[in-house]
C-alpha atoms as a PDB file:
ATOM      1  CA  UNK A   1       0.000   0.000   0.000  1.00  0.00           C
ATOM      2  CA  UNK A   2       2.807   2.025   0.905  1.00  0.00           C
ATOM      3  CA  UNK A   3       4.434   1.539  -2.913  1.00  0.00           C
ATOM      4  CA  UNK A   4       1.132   2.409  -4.396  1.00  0.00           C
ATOM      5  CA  UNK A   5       0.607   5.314  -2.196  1.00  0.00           C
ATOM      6  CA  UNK A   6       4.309   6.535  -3.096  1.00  0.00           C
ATOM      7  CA  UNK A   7       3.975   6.005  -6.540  1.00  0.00           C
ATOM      8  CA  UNK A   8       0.160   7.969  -6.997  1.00  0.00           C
ATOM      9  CA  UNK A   9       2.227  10.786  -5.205  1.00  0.00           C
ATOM     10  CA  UNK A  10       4.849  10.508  -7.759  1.00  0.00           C
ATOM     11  CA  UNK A  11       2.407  10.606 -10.580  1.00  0.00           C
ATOM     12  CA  UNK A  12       1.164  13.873  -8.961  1.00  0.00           C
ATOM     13  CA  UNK A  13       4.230  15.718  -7.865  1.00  0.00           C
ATOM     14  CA  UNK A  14       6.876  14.390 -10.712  1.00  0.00           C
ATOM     15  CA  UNK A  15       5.234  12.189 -13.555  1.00  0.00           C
ATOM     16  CA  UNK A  16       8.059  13.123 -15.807  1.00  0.00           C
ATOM     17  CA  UNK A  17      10.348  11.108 -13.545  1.00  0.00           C
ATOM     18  CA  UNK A  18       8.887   7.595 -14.002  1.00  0.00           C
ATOM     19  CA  UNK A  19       9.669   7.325 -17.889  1.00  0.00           C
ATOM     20  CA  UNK A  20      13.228   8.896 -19.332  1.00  0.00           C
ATOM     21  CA  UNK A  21      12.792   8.696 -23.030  1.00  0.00           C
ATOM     22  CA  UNK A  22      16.544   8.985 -24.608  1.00  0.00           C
ATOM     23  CA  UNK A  23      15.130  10.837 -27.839  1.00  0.00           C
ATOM     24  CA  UNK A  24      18.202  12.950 -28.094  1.00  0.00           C
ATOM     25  CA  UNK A  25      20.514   9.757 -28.034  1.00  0.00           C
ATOM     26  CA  UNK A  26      17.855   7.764 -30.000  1.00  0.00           C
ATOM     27  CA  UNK A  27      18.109  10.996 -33.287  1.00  0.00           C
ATOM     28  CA  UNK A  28      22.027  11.136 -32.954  1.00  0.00           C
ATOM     29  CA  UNK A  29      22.148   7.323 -33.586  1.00  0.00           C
ATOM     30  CA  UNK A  30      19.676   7.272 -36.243  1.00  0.00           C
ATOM     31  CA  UNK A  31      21.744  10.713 -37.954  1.00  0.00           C
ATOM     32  CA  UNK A  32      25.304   8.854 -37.401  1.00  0.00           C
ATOM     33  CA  UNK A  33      23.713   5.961 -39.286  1.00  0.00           C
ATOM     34  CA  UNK A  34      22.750   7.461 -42.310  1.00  0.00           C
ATOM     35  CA  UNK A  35      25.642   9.305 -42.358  1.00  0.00           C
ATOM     36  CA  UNK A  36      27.968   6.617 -41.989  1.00  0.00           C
ATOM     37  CA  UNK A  37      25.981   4.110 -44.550  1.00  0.00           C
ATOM     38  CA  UNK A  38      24.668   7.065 -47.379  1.00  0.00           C
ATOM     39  CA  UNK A  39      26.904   9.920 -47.180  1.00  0.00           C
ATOM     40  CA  UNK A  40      28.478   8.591 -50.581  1.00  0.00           C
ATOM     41  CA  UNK A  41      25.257   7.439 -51.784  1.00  0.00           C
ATOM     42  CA  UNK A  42      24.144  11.295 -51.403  1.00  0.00           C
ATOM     43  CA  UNK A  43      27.616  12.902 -52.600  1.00  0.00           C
ATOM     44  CA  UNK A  44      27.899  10.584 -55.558  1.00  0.00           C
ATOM     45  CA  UNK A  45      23.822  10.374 -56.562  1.00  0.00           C
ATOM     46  CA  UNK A  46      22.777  13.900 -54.664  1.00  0.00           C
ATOM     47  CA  UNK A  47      25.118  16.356 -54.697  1.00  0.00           C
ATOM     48  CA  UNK A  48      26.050  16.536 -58.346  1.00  0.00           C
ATOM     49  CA  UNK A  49      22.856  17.368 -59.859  1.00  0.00           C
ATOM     50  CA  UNK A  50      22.280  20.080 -57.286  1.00  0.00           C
ATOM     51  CA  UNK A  51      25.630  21.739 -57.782  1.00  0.00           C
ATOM     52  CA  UNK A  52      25.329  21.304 -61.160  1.00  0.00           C
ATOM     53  CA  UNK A  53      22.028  23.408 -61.545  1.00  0.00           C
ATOM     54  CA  UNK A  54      23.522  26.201 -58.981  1.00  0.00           C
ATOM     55  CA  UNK A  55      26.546  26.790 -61.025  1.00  0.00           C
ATOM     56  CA  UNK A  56      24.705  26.703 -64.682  1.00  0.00           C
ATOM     57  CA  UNK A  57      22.218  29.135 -63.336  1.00  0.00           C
ATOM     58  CA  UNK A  58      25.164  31.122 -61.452  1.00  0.00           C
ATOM     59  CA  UNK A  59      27.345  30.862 -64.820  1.00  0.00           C
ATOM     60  CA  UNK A  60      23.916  32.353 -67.009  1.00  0.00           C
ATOM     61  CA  UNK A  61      23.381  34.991 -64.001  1.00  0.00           C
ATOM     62  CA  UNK A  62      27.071  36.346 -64.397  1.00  0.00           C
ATOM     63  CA  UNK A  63      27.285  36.164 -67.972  1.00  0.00           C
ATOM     64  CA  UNK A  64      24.638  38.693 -68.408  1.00  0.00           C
ATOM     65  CA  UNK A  65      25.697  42.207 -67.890  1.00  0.00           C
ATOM     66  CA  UNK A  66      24.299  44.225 -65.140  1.00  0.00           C
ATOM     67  CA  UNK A  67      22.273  46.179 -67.630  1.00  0.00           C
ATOM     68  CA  UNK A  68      20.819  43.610 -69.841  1.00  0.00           C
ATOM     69  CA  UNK A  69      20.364  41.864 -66.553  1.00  0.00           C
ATOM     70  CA  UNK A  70      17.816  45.347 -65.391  1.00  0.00           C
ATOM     71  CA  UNK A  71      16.591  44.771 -69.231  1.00  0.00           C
ATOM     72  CA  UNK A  72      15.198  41.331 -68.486  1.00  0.00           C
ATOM     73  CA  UNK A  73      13.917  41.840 -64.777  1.00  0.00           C
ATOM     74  CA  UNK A  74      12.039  44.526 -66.004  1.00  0.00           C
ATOM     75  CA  UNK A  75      10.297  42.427 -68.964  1.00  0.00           C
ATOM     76  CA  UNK A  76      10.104  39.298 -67.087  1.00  0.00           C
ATOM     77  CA  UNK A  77       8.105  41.443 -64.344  1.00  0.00           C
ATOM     78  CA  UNK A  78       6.165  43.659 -67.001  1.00  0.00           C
ATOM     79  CA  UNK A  79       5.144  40.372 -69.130  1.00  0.00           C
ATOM     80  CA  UNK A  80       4.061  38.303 -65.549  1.00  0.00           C
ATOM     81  CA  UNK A  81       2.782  41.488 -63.867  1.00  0.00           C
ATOM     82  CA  UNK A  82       2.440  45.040 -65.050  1.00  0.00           C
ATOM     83  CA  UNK A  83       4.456  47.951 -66.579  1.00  0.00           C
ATOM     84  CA  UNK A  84       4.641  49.402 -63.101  1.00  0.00           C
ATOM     85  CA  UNK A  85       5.980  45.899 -61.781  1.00  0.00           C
ATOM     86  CA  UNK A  86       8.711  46.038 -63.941  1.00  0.00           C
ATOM     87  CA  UNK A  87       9.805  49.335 -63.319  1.00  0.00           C
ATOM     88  CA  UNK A  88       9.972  48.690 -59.291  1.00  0.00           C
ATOM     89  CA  UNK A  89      11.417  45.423 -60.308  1.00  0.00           C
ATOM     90  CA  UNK A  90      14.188  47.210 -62.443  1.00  0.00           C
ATOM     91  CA  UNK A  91      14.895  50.122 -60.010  1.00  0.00           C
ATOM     92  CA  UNK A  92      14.879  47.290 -56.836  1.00  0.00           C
ATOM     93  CA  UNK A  93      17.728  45.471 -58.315  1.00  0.00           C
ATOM     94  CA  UNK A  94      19.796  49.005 -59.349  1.00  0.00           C
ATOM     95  CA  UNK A  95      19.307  50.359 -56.072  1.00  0.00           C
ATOM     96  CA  UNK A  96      20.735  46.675 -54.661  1.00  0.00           C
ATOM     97  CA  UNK A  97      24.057  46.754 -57.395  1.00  0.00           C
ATOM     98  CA  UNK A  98      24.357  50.462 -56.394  1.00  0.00           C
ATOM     99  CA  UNK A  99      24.883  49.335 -52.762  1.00  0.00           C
ATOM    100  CA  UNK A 100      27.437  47.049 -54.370  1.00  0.00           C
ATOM    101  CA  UNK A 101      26.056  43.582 -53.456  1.00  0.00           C
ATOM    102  CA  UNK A 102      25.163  42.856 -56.700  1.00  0.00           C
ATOM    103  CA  UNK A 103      27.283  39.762 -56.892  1.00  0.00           C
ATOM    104  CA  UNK A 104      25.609  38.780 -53.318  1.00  0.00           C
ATOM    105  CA  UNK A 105      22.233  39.222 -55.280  1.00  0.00           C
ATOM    106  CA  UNK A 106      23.593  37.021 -58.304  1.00  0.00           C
ATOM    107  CA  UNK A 107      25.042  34.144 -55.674  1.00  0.00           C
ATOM    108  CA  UNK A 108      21.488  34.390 -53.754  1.00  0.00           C
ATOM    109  CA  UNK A 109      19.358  34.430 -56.760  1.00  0.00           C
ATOM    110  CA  UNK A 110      20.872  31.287 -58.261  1.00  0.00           C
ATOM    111  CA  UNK A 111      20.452  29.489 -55.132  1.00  0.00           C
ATOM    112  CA  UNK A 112      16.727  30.208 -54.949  1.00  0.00           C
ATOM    113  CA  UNK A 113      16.345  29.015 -58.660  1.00  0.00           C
ATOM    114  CA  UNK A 114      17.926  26.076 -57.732  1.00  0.00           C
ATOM    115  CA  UNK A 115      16.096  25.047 -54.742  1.00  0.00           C
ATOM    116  CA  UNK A 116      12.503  26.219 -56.159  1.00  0.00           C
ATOM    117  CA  UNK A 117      13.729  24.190 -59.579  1.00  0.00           C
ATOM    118  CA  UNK A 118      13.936  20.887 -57.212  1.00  0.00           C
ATOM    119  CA  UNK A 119      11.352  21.799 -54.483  1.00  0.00           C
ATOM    120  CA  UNK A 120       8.759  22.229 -57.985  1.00  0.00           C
ATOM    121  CA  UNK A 121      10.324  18.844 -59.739  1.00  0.00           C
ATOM    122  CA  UNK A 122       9.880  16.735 -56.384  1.00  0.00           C
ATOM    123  CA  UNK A 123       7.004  18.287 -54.982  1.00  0.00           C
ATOM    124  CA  UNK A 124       4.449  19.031 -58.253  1.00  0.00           C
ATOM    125  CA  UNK A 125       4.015  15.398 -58.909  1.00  0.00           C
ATOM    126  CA  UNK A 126       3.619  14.913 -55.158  1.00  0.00           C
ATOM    127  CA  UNK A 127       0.722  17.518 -55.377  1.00  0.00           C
ATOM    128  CA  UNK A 128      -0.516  15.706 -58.190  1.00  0.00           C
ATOM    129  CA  UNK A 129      -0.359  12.155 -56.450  1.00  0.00           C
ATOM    130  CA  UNK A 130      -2.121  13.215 -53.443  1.00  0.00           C
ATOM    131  CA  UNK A 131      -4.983  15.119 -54.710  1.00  0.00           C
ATOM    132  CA  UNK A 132      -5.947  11.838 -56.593  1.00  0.00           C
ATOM    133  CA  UNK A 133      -5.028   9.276 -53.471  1.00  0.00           C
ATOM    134  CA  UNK A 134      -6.381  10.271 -50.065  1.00  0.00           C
ATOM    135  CA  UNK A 135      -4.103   7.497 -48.561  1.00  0.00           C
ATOM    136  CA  UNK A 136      -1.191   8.380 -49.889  1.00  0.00           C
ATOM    137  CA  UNK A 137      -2.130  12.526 -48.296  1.00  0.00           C
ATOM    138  CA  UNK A 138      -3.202  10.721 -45.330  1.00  0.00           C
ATOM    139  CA  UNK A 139       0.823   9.171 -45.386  1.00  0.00           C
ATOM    140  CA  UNK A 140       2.311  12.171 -46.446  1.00  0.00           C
ATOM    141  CA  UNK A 141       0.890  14.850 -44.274  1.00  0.00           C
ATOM    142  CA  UNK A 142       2.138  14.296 -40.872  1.00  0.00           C
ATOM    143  CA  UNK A 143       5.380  14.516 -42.659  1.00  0.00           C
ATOM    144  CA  UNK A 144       5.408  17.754 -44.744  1.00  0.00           C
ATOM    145  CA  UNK A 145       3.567  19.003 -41.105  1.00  0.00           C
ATOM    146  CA  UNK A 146       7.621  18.058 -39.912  1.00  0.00           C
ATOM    147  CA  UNK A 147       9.072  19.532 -42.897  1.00  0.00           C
ATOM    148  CA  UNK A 148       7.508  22.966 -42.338  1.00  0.00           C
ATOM    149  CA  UNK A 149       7.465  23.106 -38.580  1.00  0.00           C
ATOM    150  CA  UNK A 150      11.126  22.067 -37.688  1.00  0.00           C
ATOM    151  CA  UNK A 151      13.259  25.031 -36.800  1.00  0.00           C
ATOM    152  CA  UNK A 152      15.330  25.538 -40.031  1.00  0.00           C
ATOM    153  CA  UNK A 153      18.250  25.612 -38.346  1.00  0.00           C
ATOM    154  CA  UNK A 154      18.321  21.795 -37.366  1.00  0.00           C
ATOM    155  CA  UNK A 155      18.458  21.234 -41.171  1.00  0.00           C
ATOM    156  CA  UNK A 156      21.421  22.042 -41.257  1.00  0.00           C
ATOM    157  CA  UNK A 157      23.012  19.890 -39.014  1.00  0.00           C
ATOM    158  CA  UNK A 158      22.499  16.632 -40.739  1.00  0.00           C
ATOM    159  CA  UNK A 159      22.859  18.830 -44.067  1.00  0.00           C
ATOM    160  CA  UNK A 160      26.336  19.279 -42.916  1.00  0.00           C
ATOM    161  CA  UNK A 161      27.200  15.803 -42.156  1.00  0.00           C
ATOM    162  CA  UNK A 162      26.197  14.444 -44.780  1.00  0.00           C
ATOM    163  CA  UNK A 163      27.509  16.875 -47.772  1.00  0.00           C
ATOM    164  CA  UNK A 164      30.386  19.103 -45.832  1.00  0.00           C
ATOM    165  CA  UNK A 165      30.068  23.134 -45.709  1.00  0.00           C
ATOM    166  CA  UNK A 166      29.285  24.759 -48.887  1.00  0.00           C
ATOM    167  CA  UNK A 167      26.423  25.578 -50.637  1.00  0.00           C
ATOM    168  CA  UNK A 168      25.307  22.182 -51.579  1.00  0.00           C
ATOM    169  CA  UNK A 169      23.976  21.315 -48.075  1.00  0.00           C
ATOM    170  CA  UNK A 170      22.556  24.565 -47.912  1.00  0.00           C
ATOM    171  CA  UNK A 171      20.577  24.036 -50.659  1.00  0.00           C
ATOM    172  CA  UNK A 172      19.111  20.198 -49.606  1.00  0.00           C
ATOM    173  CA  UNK A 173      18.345  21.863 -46.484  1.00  0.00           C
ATOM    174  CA  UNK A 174      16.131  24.820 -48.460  1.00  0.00           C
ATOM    175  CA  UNK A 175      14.363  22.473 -50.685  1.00  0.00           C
ATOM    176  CA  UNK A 176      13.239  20.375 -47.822  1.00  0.00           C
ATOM    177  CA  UNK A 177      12.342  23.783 -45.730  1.00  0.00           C
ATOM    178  CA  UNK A 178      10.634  24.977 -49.120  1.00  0.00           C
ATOM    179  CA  UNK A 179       9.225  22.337 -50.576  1.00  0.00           C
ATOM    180  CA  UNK A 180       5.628  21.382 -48.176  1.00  0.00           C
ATOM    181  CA  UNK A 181       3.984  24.585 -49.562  1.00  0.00           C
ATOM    182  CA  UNK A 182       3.772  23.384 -53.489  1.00  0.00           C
ATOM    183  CA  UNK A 183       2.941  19.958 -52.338  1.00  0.00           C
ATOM    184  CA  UNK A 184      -0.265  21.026 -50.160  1.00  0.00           C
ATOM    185  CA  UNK A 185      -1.404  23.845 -52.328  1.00  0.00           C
ATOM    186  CA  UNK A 186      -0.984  21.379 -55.785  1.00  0.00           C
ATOM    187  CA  UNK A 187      -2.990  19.046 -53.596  1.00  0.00           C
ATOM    188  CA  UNK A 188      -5.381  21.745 -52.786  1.00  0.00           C
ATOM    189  CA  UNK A 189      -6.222  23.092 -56.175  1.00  0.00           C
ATOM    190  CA  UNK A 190      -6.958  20.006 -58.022  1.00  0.00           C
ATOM    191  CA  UNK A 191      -9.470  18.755 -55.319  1.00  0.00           C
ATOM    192  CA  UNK A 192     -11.266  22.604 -55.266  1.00  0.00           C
ATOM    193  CA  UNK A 193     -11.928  22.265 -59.360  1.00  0.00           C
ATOM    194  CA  UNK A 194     -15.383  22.278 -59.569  1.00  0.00           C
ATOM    195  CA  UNK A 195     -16.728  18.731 -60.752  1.00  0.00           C
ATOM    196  CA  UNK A 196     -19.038  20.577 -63.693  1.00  0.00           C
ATOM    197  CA  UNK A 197     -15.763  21.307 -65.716  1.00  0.00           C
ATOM    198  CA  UNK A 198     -14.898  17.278 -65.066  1.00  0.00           C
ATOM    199  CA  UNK A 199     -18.053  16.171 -66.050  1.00  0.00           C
ATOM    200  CA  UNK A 200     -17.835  18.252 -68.809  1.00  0.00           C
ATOM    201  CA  UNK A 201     -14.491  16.795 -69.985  1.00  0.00           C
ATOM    202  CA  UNK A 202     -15.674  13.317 -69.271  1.00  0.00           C
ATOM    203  CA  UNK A 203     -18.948  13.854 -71.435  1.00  0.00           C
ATOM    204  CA  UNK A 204     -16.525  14.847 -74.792  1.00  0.00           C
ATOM    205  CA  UNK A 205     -14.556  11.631 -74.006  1.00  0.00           C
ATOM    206  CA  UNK A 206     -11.546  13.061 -72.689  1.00  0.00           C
ATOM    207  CA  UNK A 207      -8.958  10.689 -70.293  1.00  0.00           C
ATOM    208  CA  UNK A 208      -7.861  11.309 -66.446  1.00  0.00           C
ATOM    209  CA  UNK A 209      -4.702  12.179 -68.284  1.00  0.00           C
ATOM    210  CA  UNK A 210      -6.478  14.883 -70.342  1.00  0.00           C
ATOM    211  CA  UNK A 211      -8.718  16.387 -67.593  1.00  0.00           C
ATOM    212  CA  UNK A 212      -5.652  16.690 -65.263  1.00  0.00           C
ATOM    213  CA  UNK A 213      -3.637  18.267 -68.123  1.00  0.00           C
ATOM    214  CA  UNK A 214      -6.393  20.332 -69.683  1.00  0.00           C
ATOM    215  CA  UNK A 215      -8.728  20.972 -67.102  1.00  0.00           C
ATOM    216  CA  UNK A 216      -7.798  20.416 -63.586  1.00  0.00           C
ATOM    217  CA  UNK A 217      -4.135  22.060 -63.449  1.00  0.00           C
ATOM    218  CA  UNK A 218      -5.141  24.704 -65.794  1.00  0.00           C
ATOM    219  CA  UNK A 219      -7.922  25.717 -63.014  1.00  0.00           C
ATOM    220  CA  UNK A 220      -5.972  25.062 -60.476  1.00  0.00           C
ATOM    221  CA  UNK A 221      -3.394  27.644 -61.070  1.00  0.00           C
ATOM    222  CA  UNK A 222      -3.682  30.507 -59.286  1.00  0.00           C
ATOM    223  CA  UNK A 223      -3.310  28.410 -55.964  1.00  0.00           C
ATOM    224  CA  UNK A 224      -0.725  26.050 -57.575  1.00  0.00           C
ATOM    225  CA  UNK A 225       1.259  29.662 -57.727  1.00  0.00           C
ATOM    226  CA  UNK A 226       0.566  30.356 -54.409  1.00  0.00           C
ATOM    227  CA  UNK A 227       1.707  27.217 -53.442  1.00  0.00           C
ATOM    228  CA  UNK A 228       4.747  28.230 -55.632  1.00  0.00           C
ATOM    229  CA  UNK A 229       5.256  31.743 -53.964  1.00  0.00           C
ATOM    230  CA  UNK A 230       5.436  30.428 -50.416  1.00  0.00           C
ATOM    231  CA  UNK A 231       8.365  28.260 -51.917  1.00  0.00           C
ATOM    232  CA  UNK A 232       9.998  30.980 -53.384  1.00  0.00           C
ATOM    233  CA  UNK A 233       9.798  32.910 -50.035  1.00  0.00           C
ATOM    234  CA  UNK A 234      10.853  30.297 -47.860  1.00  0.00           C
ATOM    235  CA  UNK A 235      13.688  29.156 -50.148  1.00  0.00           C
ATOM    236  CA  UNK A 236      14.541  33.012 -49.961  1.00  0.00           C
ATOM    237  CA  UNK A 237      14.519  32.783 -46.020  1.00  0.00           C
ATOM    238  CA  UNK A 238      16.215  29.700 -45.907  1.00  0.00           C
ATOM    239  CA  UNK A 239      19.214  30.816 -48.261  1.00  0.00           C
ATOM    240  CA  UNK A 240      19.502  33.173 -45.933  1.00  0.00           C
ATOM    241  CA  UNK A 241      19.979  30.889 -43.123  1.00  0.00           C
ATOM    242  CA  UNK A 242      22.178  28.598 -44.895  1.00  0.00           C
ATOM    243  CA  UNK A 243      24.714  31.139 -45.057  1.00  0.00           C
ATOM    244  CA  UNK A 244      26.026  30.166 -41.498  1.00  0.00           C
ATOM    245  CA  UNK A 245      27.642  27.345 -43.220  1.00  0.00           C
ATOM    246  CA  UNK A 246      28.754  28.522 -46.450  1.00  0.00           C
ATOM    247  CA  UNK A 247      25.990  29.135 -48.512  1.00  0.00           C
ATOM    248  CA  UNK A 248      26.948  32.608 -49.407  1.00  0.00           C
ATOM    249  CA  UNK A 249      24.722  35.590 -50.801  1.00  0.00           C
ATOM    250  CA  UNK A 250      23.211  38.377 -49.719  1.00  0.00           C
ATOM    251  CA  UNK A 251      22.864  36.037 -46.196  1.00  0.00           C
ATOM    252  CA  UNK A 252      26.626  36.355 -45.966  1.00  0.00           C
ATOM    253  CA  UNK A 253      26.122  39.699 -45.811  1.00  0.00           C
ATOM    254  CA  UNK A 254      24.054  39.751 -42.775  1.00  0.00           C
ATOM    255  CA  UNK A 255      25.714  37.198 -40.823  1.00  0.00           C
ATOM    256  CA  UNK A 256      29.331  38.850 -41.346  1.00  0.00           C
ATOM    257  CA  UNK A 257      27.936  42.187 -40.390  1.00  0.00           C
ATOM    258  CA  UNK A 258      26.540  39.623 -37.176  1.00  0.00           C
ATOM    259  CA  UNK A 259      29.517  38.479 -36.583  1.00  0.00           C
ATOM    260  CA  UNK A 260      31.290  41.858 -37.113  1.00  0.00           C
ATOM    261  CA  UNK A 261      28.676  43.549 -35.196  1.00  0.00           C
ATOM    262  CA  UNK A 262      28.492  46.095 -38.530  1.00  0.00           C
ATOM    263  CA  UNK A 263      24.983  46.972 -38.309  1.00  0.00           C
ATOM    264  CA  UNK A 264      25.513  48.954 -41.687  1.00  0.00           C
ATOM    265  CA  UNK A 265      26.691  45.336 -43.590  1.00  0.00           C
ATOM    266  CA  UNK A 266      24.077  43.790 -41.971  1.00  0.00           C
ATOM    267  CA  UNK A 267      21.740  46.437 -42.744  1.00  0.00           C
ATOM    268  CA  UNK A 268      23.077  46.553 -46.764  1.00  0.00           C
ATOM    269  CA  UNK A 269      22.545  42.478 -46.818  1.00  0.00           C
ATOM    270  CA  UNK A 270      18.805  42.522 -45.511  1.00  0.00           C
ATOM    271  CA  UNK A 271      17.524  45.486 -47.700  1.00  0.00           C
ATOM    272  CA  UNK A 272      18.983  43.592 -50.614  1.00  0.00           C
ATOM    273  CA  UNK A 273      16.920  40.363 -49.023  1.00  0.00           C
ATOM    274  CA  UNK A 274      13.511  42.552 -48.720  1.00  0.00           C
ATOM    275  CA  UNK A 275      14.058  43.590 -52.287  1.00  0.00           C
ATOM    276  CA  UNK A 276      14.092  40.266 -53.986  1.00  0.00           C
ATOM    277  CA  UNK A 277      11.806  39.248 -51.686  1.00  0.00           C
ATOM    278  CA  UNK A 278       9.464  41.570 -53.153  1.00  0.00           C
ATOM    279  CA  UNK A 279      10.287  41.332 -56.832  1.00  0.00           C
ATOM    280  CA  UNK A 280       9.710  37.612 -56.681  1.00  0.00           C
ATOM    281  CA  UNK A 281       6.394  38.130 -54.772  1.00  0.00           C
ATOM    282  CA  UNK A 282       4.888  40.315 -57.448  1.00  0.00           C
ATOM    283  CA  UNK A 283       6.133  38.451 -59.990  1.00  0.00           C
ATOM    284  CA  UNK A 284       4.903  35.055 -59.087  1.00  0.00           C
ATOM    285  CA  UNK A 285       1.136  36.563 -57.818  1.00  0.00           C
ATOM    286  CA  UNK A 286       1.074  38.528 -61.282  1.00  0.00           C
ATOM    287  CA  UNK A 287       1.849  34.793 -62.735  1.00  0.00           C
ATOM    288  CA  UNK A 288      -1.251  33.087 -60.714  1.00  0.00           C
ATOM    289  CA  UNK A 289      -3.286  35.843 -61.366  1.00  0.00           C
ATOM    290  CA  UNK A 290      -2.920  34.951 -65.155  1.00  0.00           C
ATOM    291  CA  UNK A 291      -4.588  31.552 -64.950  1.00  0.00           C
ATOM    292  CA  UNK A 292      -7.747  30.118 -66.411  1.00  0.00           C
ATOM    293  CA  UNK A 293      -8.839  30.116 -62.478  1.00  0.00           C
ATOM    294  CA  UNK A 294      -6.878  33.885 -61.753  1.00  0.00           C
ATOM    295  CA  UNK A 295      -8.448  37.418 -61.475  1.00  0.00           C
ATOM    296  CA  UNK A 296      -7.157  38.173 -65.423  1.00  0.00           C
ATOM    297  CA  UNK A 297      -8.407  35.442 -66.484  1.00  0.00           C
ATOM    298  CA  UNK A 298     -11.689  33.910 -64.163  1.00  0.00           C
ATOM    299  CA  UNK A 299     -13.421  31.220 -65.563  1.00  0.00           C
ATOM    300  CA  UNK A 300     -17.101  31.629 -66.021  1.00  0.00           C
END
């Protein structure tokens, strides 16, 4: 009675005593295994095709001259968005070369490309796959709910062990960071297309293939874009992050003027960071808003 009486009181006064889960011993074992049995797997099979994307879309970023570089930031923005888009666009990136970070921008923009390239590759056909299988978005929910929730900053210590400092683990860590948003909002659009337009496409004979191609992701669109915007900005904030072990760009900038304690680096490196930020935002919502399904082009 005495044992039962002792333990009730322990449930009561310290419940966390009775059970000592070893979950931080538990994740370092399960880390030092993959590590020690795929790290060449992943630098042989991984790393490659990643680095190889950066530094072609690095190499086409630097071959451009600054001013034909303005040139096609303002088109790209006018044809997506507006006129007036374009022009902020434009004057945006001058006002970030005349702070002289433009080769931060360049080193920053290519890594976004490159992680929203993969994070759109992996995670489109995911979208795809789980708007037409609720099992398989039962399965893969809880884990893009882990993907998007976990500080970013423990990305990047398994990211490390597993590729070395650089911008390669950098950039695995940003396309898992990144990559949840197109997956759920792929997911999303294809199940919110209105069965009338499905019907419709069934009634002239037309295949799943067909209706998904022709019907389903054309409507779906505008939240498809969302879904690729929230990439883009998280991929912008995790570049950012990934700087603290080599990733470079305009994050450098910020965590050297850290580091330094220069609040005017620091300052220089995150107005640069707002500014893409922004040109990328109004250039992917003037994309979405282009769609069969957008405000410019509303289906009736």
């Amino acid at each position: 009675m005495t044992e039962l009486l002792d333990v009730l009181r322990t449930l009561f006064t310290d419940p966390f005593g009775l059970i000592d889960l070893p979950i931080r011993q538990w994740i370092t074992d399960a880390i030092g295994w993959i590590v020690s049995n795929f790290r060449g797997f992943f630098r042989t099979y991984v790393s490659p095709p990643v680095r190889g994307v950066m530094e072609l879309s690095q190499w086409a970023l630097r071959t451009l001259p600054p001013g034909v570089m303005l040139i096609a930031v303002f088109v790209i923005a006018w044809r997506a968005a507006s006129w007036k888009v374009g022009l902020f666009s434009a004057v945006a990136f001058a006002f970030i070369g005349f702070m002289g970070v433009w080769d931060a921008l360049i080193v920053t923009l290519s890594l976004v490309i490159t992680a929203v390239l993969f994070s759109v590759v992996i995670g489109l056909p995911l979208g795809i796959i789980s708007s037409r299988s609720d099992l398989f978005y039962t399965i893969i929910r809880p884990i893009l709910d882990i993907m998007q929730t976990t500080p970013p900053f423990v990305y990047l210590v398994p990211a490390v062990m597993l590729f070395s400092i650089g911008n390669v683990p950098g950039l695995i860590a940003t396309i898992i960071f990144a990559m949840p948003p197109i997956i759920r909002l792929t997911n999303l659009g294809i199940r919110q297309v209105q069965t009338q337009y499905i019907e419709a496409a069934l009634a002239f004979g037309s295949s799943p293939r067909e209706i998904l191609w022709k019907v389903q992701l054309p409507l779906a669109m505008p939240t498809v874009m969302a879904g690729l915007n929230q990439t883009i900005m998280l991929s912008l904030s995790m570049v950012v992050i990934a700087a603290i072990i080599g990733a470079g760009g305009l994050g450098l900038e910020v965590y050297a003027g850290l580091e330094r304690l220069n609040i005017g680096q620091a300052f220089v490196g995150g107005i640069g960071i707002v500014l893409l930020a922004m040109v990328l935002d109004r250039i992917t919502q003037g994309l979405g808003e282009r769609g069969p399904g957008g405000r410019n082009g509303k289906a009736d």
